[in-house]
PDB file of N, CA and C in Angstrom:
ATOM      1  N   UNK A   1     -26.868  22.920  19.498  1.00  0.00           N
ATOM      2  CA  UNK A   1     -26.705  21.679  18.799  1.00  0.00           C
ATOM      3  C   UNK A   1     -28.086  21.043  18.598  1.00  0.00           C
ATOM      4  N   UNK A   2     -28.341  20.605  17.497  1.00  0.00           N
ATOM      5  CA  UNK A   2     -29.830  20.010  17.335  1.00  0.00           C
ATOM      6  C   UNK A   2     -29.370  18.338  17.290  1.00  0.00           C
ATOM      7  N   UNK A   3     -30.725  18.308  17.970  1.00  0.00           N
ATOM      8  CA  UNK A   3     -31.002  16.644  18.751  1.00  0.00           C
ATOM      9  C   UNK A   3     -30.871  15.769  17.337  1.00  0.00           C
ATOM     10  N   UNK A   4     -30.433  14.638  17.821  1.00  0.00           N
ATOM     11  CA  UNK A   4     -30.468  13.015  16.575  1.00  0.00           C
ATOM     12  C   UNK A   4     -31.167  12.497  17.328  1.00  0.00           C
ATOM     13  N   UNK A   5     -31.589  11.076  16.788  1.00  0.00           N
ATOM     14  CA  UNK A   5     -31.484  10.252  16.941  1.00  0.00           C
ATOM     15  C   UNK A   5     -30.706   8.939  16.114  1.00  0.00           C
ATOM     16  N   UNK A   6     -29.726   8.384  16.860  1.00  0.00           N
ATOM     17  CA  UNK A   6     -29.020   7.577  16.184  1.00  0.00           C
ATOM     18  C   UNK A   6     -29.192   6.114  16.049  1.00  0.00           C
ATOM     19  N   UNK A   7     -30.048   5.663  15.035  1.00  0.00           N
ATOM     20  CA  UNK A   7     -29.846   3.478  15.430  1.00  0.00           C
ATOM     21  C   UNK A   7     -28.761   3.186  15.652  1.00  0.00           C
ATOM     22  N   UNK A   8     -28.364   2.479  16.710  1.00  0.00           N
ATOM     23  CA  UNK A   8     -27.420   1.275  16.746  1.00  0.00           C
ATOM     24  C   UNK A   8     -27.687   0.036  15.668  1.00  0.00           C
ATOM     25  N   UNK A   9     -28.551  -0.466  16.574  1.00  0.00           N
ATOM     26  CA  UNK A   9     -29.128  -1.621  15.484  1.00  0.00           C
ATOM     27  C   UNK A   9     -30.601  -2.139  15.606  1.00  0.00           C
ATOM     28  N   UNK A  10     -30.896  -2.744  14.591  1.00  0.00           N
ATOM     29  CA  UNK A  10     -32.270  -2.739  13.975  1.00  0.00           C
ATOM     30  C   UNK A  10     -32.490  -4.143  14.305  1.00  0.00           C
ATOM     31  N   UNK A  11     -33.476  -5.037  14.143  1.00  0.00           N
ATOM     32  CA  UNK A  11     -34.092  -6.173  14.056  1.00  0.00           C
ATOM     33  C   UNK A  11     -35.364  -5.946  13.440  1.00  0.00           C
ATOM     34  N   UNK A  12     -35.955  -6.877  12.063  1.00  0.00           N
ATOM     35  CA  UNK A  12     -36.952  -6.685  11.422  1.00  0.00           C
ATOM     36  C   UNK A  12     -37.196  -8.053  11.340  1.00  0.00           C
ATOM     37  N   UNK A  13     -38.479  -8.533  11.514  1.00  0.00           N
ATOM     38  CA  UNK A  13     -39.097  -9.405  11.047  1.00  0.00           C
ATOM     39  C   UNK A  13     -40.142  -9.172   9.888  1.00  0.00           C
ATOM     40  N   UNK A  14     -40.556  -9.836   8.877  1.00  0.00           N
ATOM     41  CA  UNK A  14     -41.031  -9.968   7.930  1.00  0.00           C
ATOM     42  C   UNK A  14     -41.418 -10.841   7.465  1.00  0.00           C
ATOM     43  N   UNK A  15     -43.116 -11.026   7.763  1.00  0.00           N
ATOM     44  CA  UNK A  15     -43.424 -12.305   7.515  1.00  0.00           C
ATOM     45  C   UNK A  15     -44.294 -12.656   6.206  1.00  0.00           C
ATOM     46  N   UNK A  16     -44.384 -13.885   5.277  1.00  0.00           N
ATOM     47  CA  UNK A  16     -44.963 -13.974   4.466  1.00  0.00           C
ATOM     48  C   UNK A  16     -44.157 -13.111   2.920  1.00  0.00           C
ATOM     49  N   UNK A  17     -42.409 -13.453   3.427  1.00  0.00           N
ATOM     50  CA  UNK A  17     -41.678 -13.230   2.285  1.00  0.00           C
ATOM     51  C   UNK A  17     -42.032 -14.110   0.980  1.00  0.00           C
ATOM     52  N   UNK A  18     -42.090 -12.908  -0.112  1.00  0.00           N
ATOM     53  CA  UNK A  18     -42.519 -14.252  -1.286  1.00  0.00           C
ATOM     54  C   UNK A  18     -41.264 -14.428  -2.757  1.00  0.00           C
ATOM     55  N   UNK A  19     -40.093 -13.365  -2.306  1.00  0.00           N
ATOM     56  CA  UNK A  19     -39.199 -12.960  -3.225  1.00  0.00           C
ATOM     57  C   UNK A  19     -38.313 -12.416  -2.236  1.00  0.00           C
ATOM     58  N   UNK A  20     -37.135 -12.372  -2.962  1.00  0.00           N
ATOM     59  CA  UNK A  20     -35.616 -11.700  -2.384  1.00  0.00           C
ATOM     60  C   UNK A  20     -35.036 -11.219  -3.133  1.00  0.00           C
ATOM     61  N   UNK A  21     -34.567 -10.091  -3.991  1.00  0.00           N
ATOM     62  CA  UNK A  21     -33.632  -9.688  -4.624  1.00  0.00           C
ATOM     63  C   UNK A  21     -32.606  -9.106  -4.567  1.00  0.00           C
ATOM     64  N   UNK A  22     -31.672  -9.071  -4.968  1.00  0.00           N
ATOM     65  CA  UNK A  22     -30.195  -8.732  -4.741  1.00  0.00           C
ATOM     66  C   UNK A  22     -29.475  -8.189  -5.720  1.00  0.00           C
ATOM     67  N   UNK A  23     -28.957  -6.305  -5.733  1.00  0.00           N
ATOM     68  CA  UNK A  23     -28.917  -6.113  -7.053  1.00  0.00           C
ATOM     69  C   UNK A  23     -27.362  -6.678  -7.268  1.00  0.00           C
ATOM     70  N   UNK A  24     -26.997  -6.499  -8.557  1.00  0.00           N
ATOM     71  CA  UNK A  24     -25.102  -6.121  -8.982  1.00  0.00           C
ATOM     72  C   UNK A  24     -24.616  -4.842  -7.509  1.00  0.00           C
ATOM     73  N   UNK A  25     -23.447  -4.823  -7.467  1.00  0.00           N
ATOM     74  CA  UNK A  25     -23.223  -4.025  -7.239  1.00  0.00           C
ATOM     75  C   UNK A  25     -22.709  -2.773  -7.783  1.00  0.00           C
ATOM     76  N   UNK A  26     -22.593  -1.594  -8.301  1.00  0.00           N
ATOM     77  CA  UNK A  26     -22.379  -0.507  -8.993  1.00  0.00           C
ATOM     78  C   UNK A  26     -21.768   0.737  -8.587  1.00  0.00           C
ATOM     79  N   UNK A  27     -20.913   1.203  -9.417  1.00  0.00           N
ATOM     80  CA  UNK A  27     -20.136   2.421  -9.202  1.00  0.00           C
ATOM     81  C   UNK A  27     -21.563   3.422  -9.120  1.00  0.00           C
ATOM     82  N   UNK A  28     -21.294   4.159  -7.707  1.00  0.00           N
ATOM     83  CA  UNK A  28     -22.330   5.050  -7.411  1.00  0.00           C
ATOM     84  C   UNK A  28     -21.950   6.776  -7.840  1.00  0.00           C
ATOM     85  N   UNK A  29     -21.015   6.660  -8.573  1.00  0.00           N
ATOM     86  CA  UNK A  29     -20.418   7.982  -9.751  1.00  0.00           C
ATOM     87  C   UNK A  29     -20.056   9.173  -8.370  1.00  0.00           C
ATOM     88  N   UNK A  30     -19.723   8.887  -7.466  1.00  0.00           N
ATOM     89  CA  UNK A  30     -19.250   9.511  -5.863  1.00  0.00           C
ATOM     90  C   UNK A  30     -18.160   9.059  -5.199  1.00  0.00           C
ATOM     91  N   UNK A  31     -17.181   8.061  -5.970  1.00  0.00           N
ATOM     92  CA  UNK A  31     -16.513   7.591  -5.011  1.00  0.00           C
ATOM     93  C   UNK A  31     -16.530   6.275  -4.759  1.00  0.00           C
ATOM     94  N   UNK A  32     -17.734   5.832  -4.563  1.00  0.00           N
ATOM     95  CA  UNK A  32     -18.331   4.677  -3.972  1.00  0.00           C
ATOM     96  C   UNK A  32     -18.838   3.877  -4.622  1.00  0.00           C
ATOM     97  N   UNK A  33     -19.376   2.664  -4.185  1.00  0.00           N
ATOM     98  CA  UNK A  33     -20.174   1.776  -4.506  1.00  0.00           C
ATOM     99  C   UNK A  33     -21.563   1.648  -3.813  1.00  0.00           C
ATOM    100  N   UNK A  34     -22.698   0.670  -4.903  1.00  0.00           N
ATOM    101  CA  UNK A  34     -23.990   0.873  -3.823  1.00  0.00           C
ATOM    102  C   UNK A  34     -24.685  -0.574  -4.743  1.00  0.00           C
ATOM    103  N   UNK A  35     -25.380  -0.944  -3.910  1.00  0.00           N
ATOM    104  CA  UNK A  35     -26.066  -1.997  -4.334  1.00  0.00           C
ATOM    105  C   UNK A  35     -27.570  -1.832  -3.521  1.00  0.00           C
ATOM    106  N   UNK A  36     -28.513  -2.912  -4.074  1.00  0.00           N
ATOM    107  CA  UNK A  36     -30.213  -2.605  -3.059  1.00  0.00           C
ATOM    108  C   UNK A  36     -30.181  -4.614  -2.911  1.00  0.00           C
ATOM    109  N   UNK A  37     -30.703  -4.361  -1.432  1.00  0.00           N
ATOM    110  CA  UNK A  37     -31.636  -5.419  -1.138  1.00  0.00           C
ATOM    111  C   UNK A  37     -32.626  -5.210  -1.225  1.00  0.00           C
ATOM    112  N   UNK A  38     -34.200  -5.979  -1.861  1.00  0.00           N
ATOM    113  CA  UNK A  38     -35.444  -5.617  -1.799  1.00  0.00           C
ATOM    114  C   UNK A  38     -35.913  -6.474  -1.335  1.00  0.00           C
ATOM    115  N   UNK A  39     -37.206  -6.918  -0.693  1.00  0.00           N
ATOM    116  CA  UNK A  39     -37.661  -7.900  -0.009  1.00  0.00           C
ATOM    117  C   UNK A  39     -39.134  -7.477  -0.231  1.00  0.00           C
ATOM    118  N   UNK A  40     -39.667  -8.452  -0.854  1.00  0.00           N
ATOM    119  CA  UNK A  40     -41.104  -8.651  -1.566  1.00  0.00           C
ATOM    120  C   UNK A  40     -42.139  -9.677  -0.369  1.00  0.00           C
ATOM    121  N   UNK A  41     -43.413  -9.126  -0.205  1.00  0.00           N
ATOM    122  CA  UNK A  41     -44.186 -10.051   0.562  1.00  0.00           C
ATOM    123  C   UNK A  41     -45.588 -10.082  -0.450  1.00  0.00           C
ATOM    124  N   UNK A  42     -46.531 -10.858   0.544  1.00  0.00           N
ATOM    125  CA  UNK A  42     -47.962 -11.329  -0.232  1.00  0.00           C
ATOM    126  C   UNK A  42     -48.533  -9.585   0.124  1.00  0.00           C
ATOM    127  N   UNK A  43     -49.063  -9.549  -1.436  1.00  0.00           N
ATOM    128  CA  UNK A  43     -49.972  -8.595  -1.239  1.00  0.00           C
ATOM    129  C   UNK A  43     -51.135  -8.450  -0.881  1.00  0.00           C
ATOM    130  N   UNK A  44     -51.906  -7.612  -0.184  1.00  0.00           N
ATOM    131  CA  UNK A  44     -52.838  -7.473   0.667  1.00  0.00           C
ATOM    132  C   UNK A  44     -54.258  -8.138  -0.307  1.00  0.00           C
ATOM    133  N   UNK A  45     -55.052  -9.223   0.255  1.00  0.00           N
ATOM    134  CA  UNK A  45     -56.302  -9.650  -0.733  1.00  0.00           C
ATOM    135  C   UNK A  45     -55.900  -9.844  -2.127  1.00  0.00           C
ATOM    136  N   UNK A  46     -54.977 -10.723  -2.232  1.00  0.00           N
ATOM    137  CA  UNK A  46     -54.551 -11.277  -3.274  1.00  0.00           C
ATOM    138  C   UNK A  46     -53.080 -12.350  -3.488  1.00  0.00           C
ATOM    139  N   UNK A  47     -53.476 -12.705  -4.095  1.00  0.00           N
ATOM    140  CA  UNK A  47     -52.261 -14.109  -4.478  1.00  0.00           C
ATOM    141  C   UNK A  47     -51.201 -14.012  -5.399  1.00  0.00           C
ATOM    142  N   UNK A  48     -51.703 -12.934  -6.055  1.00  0.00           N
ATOM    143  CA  UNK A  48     -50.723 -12.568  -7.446  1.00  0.00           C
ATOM    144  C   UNK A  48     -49.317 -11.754  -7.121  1.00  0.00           C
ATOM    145  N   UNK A  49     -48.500 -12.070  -7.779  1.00  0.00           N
ATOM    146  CA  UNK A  49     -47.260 -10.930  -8.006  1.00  0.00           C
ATOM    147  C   UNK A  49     -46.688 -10.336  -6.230  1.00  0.00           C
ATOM    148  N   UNK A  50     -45.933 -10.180  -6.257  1.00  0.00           N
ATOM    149  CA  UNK A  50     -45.482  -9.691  -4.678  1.00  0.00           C
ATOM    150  C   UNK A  50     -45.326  -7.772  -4.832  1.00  0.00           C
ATOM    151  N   UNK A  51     -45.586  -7.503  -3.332  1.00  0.00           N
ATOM    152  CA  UNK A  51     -45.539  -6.246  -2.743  1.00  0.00           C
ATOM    153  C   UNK A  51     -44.016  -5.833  -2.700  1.00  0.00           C
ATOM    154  N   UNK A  52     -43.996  -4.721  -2.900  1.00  0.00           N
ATOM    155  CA  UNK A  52     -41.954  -4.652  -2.437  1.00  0.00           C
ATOM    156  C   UNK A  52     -42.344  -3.892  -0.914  1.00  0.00           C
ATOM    157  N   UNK A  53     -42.022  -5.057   0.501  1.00  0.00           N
ATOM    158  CA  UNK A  53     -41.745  -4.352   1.811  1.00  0.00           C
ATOM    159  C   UNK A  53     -40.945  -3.866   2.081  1.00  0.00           C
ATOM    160  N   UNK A  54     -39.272  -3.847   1.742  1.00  0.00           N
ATOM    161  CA  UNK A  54     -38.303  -3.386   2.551  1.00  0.00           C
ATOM    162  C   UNK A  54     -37.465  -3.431   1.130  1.00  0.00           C
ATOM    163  N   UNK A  55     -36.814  -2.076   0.970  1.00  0.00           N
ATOM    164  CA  UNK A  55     -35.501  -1.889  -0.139  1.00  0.00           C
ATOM    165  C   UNK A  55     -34.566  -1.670   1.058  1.00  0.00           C
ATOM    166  N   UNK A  56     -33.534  -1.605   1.060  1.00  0.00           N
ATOM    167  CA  UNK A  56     -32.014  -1.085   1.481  1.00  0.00           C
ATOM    168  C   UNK A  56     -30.892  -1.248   0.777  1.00  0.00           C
ATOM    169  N   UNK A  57     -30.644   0.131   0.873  1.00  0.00           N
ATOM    170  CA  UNK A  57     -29.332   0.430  -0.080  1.00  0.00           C
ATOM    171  C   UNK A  57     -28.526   0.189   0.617  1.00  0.00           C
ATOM    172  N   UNK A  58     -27.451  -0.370  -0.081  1.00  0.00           N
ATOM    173  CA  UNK A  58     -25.762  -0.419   0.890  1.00  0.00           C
ATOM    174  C   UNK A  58     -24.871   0.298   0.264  1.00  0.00           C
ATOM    175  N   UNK A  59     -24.164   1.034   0.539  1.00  0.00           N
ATOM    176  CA  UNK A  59     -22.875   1.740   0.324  1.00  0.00           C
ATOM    177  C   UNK A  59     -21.710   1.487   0.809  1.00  0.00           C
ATOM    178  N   UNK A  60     -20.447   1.804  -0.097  1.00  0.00           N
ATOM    179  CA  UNK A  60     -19.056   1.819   0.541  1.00  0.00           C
ATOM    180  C   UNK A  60     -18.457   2.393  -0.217  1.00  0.00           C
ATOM    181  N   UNK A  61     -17.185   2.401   0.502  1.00  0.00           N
ATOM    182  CA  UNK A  61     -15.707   3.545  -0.832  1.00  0.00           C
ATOM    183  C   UNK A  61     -15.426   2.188  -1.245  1.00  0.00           C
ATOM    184  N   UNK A  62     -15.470   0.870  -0.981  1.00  0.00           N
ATOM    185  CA  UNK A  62     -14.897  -0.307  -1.491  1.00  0.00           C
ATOM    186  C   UNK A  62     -15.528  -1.652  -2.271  1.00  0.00           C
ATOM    187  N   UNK A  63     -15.085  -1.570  -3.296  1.00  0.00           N
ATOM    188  CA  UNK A  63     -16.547  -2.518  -3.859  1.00  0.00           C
ATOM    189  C   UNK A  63     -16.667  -3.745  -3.198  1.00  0.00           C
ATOM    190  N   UNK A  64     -15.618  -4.657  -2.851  1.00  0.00           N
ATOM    191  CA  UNK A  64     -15.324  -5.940  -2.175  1.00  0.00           C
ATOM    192  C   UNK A  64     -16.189  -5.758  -0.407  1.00  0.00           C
ATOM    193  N   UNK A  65     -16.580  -4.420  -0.233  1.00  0.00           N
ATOM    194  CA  UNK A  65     -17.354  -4.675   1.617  1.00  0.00           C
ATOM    195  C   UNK A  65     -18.953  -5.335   0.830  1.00  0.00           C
ATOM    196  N   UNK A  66     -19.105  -4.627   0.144  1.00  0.00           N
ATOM    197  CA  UNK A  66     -20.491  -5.337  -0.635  1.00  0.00           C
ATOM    198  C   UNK A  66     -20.551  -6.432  -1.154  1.00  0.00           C
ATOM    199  N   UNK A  67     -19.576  -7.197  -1.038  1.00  0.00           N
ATOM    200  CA  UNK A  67     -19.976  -8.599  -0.869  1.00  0.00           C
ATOM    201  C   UNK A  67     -20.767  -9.026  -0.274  1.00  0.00           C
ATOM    202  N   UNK A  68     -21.553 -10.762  -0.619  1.00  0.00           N
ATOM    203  CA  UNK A  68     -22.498 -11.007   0.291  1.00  0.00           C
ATOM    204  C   UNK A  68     -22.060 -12.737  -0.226  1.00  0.00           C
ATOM    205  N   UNK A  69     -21.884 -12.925   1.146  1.00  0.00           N
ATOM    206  CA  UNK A  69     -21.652 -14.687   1.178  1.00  0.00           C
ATOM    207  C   UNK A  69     -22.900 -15.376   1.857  1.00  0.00           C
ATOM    208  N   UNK A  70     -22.988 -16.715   1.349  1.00  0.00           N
ATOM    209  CA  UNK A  70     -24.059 -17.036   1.184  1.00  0.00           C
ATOM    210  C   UNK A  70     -23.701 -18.603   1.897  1.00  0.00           C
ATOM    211  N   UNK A  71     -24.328 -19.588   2.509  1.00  0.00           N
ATOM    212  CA  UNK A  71     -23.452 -20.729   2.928  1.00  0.00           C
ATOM    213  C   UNK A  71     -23.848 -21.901   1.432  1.00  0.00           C
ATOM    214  N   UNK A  72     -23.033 -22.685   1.297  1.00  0.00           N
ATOM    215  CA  UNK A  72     -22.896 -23.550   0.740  1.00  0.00           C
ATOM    216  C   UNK A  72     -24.171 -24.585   0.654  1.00  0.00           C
ATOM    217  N   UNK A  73     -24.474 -24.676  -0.666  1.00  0.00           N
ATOM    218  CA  UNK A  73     -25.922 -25.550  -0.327  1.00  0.00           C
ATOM    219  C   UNK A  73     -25.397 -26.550  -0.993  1.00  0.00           C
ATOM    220  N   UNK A  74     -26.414 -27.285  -0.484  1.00  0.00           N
ATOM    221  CA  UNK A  74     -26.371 -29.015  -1.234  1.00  0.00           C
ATOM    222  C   UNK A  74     -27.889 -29.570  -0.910  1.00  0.00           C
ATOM    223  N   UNK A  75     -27.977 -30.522  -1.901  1.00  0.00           N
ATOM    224  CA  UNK A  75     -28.935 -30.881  -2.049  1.00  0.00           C
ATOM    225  C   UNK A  75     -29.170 -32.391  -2.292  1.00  0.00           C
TER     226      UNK A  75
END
């Protein structure tokens, strides 16, 4: 049997976020669904335009688990 290693779970910090994006979610032509989180920071010696640090894809057989609730703002 060849060795894994398996995450449980992750914790990321990320500092000097300058963007968040969040795609649609989409028929992944498999069955499934898939959507990307991307998470943009300051780029290195410069002020302009953001870096992309962290993509993650999400998947499911169900389009409704890819939901993403958000709390209620007011202002």
């Amino acid at each position: 049997m060849r060795s894994e290693i398996i995450p449980i779970t992750s914790k990321l910090e990320i500092t000097a976020v300058r963007d968040i994006e969040v795609s649609e979610t989409v028929d992944d032509g498999q069955g499934g669904y898939i959507r990307s989180l991307k998470i943009f920071g300051e780029p290195a010696g410069s002020s302009s335009g953001g870096t992309l640090v962290l993509e993650i894809l999400l998947r499911s057989e169900t389009e409704a688990d890819l939901d993403i609730a958000t709390p209620v703002l007011s202002f």
